[in-house]
PDB file of N, CA and C in Angstrom:
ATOM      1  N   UNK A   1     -26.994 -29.707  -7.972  1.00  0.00           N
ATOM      2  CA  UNK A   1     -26.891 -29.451  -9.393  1.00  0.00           C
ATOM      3  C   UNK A   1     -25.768 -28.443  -9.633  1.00  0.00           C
ATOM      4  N   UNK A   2     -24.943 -28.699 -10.527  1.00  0.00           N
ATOM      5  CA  UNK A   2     -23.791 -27.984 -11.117  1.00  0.00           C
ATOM      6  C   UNK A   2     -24.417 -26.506 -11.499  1.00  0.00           C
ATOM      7  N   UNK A   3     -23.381 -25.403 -11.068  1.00  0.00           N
ATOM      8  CA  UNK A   3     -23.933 -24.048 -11.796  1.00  0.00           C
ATOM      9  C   UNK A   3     -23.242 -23.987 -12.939  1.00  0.00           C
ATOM     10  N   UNK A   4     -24.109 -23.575 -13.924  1.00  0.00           N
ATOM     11  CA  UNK A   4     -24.194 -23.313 -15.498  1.00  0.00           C
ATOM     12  C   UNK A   4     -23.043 -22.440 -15.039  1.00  0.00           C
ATOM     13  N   UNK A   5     -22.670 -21.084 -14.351  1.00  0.00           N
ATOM     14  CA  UNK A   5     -21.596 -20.477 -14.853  1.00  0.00           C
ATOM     15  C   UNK A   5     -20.605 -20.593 -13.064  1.00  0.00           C
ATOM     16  N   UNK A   6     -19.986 -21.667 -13.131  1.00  0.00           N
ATOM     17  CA  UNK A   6     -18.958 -22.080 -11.892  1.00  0.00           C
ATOM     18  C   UNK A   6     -18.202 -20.565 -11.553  1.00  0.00           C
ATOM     19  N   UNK A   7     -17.903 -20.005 -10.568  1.00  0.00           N
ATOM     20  CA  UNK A   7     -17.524 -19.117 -10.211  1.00  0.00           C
ATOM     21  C   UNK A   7     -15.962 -18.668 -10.769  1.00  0.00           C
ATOM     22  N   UNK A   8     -15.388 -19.837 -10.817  1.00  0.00           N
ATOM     23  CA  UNK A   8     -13.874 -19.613 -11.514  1.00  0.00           C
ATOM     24  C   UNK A   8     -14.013 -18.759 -12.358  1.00  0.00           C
ATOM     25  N   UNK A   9     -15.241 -19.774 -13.502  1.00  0.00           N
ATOM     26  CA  UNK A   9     -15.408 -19.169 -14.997  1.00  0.00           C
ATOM     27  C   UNK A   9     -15.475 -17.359 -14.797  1.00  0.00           C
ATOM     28  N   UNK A  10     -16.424 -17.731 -14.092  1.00  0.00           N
ATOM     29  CA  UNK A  10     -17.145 -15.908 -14.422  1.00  0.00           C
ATOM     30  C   UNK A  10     -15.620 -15.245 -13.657  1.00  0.00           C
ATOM     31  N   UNK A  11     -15.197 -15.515 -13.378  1.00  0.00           N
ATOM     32  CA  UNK A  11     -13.979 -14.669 -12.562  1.00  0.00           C
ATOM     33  C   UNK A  11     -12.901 -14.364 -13.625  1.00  0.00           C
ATOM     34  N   UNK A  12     -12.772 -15.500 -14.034  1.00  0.00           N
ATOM     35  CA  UNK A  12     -11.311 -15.715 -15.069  1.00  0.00           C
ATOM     36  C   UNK A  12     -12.353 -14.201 -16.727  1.00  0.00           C
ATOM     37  N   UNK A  13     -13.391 -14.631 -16.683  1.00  0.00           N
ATOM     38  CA  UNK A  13     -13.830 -13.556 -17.688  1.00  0.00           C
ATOM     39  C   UNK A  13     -13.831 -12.345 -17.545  1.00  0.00           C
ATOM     40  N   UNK A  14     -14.008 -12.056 -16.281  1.00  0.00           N
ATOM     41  CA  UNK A  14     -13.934 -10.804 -15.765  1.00  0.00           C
ATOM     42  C   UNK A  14     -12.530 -10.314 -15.525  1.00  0.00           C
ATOM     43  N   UNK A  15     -11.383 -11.311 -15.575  1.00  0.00           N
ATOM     44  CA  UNK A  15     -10.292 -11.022 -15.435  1.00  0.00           C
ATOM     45  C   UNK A  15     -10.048 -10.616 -16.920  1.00  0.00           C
ATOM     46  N   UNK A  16     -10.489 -11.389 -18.151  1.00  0.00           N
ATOM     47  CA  UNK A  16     -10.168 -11.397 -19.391  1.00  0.00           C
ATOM     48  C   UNK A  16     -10.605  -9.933 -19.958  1.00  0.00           C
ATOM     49  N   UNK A  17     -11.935  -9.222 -19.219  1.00  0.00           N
ATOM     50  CA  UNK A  17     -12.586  -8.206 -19.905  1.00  0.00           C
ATOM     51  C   UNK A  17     -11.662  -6.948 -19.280  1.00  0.00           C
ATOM     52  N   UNK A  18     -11.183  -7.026 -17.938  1.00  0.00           N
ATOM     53  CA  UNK A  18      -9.934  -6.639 -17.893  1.00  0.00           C
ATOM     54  C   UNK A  18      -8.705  -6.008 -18.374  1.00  0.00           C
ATOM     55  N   UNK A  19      -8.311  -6.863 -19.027  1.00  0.00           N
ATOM     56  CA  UNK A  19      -7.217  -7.064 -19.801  1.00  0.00           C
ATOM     57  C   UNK A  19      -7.907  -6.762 -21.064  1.00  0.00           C
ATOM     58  N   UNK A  20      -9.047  -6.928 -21.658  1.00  0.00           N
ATOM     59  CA  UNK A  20      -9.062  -6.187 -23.049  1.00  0.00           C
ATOM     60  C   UNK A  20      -9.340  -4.431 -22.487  1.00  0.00           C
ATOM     61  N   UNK A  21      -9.969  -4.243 -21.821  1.00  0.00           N
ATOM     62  CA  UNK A  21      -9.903  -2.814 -21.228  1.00  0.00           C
ATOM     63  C   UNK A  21      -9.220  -1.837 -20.905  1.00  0.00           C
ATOM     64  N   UNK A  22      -8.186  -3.043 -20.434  1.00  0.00           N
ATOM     65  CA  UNK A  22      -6.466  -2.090 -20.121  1.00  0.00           C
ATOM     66  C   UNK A  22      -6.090  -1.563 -21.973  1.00  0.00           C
ATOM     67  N   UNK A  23      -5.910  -2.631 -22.306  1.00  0.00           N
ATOM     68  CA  UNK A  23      -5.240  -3.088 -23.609  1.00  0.00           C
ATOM     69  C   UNK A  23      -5.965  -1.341 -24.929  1.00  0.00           C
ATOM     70  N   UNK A  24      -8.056  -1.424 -24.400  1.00  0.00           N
ATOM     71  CA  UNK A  24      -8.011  -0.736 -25.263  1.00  0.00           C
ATOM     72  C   UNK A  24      -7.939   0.965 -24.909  1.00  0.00           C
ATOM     73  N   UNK A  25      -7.740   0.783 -23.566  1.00  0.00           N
ATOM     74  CA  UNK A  25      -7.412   2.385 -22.868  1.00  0.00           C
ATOM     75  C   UNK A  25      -5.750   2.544 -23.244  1.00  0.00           C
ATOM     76  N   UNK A  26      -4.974   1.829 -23.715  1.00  0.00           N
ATOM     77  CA  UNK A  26      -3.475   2.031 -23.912  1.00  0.00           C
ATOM     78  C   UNK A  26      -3.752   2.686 -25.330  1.00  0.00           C
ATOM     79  N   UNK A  27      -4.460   1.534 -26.066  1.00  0.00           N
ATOM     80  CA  UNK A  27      -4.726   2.703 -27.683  1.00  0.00           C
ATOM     81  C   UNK A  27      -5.456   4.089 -27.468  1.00  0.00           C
ATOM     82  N   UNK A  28      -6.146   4.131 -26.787  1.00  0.00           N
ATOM     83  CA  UNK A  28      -6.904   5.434 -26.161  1.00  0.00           C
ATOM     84  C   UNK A  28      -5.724   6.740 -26.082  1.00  0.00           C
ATOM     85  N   UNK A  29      -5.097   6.019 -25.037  1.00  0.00           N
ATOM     86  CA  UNK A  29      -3.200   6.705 -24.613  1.00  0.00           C
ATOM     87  C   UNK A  29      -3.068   7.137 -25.530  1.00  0.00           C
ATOM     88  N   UNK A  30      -2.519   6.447 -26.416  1.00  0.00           N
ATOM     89  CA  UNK A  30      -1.242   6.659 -27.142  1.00  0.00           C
ATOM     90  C   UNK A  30      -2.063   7.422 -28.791  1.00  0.00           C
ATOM     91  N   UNK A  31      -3.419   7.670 -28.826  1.00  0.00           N
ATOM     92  CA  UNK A  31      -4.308   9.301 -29.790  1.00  0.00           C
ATOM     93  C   UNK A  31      -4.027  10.042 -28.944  1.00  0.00           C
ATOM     94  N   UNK A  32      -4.600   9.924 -28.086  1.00  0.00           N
ATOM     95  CA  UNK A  32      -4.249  11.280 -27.165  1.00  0.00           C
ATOM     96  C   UNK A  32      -3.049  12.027 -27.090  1.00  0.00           C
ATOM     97  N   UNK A  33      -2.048  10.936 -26.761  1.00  0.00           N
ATOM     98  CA  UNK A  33      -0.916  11.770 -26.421  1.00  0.00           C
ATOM     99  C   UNK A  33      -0.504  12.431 -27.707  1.00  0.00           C
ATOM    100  N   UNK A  34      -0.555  11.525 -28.704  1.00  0.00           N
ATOM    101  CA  UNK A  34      -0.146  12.043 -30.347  1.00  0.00           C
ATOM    102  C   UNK A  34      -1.080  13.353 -31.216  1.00  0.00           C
ATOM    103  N   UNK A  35      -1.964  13.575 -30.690  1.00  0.00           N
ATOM    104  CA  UNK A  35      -2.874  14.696 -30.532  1.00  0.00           C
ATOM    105  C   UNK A  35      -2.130  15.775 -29.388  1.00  0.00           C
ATOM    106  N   UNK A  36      -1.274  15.725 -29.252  1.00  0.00           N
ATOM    107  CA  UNK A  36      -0.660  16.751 -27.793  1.00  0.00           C
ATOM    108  C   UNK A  36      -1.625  16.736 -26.620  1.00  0.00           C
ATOM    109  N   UNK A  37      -1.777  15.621 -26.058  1.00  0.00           N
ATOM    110  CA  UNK A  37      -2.519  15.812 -25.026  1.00  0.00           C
ATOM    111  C   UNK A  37      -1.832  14.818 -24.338  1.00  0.00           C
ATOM    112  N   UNK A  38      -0.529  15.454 -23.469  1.00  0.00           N
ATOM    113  CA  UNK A  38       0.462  14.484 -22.423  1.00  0.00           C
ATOM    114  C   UNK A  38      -0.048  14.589 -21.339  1.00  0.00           C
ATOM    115  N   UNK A  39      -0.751  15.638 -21.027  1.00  0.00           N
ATOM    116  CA  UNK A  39      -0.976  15.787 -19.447  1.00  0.00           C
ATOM    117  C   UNK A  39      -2.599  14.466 -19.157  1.00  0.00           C
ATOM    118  N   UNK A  40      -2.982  14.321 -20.074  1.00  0.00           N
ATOM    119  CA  UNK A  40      -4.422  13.357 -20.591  1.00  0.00           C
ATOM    120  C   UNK A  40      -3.660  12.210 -19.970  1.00  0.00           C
ATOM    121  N   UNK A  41      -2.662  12.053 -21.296  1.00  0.00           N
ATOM    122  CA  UNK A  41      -1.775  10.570 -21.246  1.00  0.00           C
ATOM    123  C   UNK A  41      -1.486  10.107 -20.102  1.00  0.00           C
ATOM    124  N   UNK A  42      -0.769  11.202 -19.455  1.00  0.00           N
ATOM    125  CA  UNK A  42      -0.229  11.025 -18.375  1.00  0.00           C
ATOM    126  C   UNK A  42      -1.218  10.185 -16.879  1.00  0.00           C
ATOM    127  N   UNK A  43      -2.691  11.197 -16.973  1.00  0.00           N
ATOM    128  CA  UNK A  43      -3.732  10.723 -15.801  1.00  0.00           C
ATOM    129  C   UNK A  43      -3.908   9.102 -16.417  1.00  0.00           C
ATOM    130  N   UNK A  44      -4.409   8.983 -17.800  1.00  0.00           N
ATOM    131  CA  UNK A  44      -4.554   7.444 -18.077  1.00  0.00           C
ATOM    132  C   UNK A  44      -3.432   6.451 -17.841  1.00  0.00           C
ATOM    133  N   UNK A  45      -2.434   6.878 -17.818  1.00  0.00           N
ATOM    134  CA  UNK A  45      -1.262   6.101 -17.466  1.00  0.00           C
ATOM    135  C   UNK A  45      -1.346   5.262 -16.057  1.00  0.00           C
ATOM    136  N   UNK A  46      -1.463   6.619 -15.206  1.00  0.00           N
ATOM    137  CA  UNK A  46      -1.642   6.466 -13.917  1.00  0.00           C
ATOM    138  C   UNK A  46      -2.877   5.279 -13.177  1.00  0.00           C
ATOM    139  N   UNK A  47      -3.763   5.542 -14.058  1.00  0.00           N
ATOM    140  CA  UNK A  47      -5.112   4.407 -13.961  1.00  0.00           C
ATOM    141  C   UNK A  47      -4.280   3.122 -14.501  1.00  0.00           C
ATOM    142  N   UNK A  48      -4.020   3.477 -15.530  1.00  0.00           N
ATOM    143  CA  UNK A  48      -3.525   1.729 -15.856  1.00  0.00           C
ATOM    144  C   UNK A  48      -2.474   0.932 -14.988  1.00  0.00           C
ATOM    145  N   UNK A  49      -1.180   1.864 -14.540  1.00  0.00           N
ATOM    146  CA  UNK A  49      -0.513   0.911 -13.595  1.00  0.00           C
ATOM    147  C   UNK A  49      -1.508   0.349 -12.337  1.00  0.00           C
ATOM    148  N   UNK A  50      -2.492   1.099 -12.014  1.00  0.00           N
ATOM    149  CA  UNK A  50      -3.333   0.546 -11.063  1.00  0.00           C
ATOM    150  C   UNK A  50      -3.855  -0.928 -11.398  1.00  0.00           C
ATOM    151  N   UNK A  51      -4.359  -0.774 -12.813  1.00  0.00           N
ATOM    152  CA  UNK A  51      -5.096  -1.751 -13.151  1.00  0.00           C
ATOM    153  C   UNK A  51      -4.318  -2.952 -13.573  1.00  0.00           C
ATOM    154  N   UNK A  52      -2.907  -2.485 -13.562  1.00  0.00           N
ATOM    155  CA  UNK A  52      -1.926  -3.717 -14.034  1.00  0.00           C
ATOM    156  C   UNK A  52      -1.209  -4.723 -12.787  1.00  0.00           C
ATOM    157  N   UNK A  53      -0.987  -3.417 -11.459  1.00  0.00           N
ATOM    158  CA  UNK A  53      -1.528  -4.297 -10.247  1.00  0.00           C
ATOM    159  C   UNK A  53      -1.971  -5.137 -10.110  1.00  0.00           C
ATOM    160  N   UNK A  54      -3.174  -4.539 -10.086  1.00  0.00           N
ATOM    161  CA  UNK A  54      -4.556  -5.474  -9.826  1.00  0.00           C
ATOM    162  C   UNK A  54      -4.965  -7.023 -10.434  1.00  0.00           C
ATOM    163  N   UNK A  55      -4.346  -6.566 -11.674  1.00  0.00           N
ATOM    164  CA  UNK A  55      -4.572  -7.977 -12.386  1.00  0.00           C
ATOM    165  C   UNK A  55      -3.846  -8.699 -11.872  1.00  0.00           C
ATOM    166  N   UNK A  56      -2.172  -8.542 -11.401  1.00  0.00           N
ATOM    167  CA  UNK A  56      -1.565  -9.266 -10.930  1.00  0.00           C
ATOM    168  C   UNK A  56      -2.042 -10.054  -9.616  1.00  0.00           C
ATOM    169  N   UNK A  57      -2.826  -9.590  -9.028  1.00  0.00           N
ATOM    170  CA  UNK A  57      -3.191  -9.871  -8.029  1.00  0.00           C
ATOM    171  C   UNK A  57      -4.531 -10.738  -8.414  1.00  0.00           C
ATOM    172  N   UNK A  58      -5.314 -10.447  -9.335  1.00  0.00           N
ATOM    173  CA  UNK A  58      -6.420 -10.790  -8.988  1.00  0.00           C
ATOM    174  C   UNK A  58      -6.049 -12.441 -10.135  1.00  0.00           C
ATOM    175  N   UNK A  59      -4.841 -12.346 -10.864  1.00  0.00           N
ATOM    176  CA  UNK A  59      -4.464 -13.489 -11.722  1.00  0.00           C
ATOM    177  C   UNK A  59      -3.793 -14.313 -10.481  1.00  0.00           C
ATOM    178  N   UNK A  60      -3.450 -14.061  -9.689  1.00  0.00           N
ATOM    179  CA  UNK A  60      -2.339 -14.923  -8.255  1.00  0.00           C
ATOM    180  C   UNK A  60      -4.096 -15.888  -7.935  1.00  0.00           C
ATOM    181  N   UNK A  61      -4.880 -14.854  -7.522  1.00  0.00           N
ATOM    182  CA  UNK A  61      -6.151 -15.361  -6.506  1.00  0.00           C
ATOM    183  C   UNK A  61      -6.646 -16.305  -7.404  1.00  0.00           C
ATOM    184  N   UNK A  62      -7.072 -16.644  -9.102  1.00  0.00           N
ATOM    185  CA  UNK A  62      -7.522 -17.336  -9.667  1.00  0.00           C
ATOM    186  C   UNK A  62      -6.891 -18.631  -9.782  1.00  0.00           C
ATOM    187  N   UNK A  63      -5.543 -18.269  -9.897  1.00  0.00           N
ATOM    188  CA  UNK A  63      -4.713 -19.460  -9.976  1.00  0.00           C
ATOM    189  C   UNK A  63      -4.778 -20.380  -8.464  1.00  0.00           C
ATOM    190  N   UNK A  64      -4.844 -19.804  -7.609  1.00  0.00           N
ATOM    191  CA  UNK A  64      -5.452 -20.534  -6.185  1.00  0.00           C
ATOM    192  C   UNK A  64      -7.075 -20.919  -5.991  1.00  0.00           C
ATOM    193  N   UNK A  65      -7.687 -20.132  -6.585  1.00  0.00           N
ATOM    194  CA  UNK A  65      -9.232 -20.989  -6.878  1.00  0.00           C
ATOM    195  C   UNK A  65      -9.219 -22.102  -7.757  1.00  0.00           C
ATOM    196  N   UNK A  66      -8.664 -22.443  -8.500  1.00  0.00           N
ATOM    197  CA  UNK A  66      -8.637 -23.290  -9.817  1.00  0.00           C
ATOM    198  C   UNK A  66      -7.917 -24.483  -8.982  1.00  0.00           C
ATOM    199  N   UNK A  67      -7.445 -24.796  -8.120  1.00  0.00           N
ATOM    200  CA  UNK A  67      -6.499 -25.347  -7.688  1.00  0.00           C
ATOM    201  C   UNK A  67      -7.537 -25.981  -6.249  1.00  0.00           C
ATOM    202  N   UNK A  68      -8.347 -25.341  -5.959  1.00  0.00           N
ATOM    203  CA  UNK A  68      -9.360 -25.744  -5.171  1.00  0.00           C
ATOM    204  C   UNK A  68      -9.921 -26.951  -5.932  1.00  0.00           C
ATOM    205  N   UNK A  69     -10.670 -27.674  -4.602  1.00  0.00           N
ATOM    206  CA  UNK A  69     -11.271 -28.962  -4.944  1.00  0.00           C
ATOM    207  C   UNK A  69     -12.686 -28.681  -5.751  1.00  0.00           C
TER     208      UNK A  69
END
């Protein structure tokens, strides 16, 4: 029997929740910093290139699951 949520799916969502996370820690950034808080900006910055990595990577691995039989 087929699983209700195929592993791609739940992956590619988790990639998607991701990317809204990055997206809403950048608006996060950019009060902060405009509030004078660069040295703030600065540590969140640092998290996000991590996380912009990552996606790259973890968007390469999906595109090779999807591609599976």
């Amino acid at each position: 029997m087929p699983s209700k949520y195929p592993l791609a799916d739940v992956l590619e969502r988790m990639y998607e929740n991701q990317l809204a996370l990055e997206a809403a820690l950048m608006e996060l950034t950019l009060h902060v910093e405009a509030h004078g808080h660069a040295d703030v900006g600065n540590n969140i910055r640092g998290a996000l290139e991590i996380i912009g990595e990552n996606a790259v990577h973890i968007k390469q691995g999906l595109a090779r699951l999807s591609k599976l039989p």
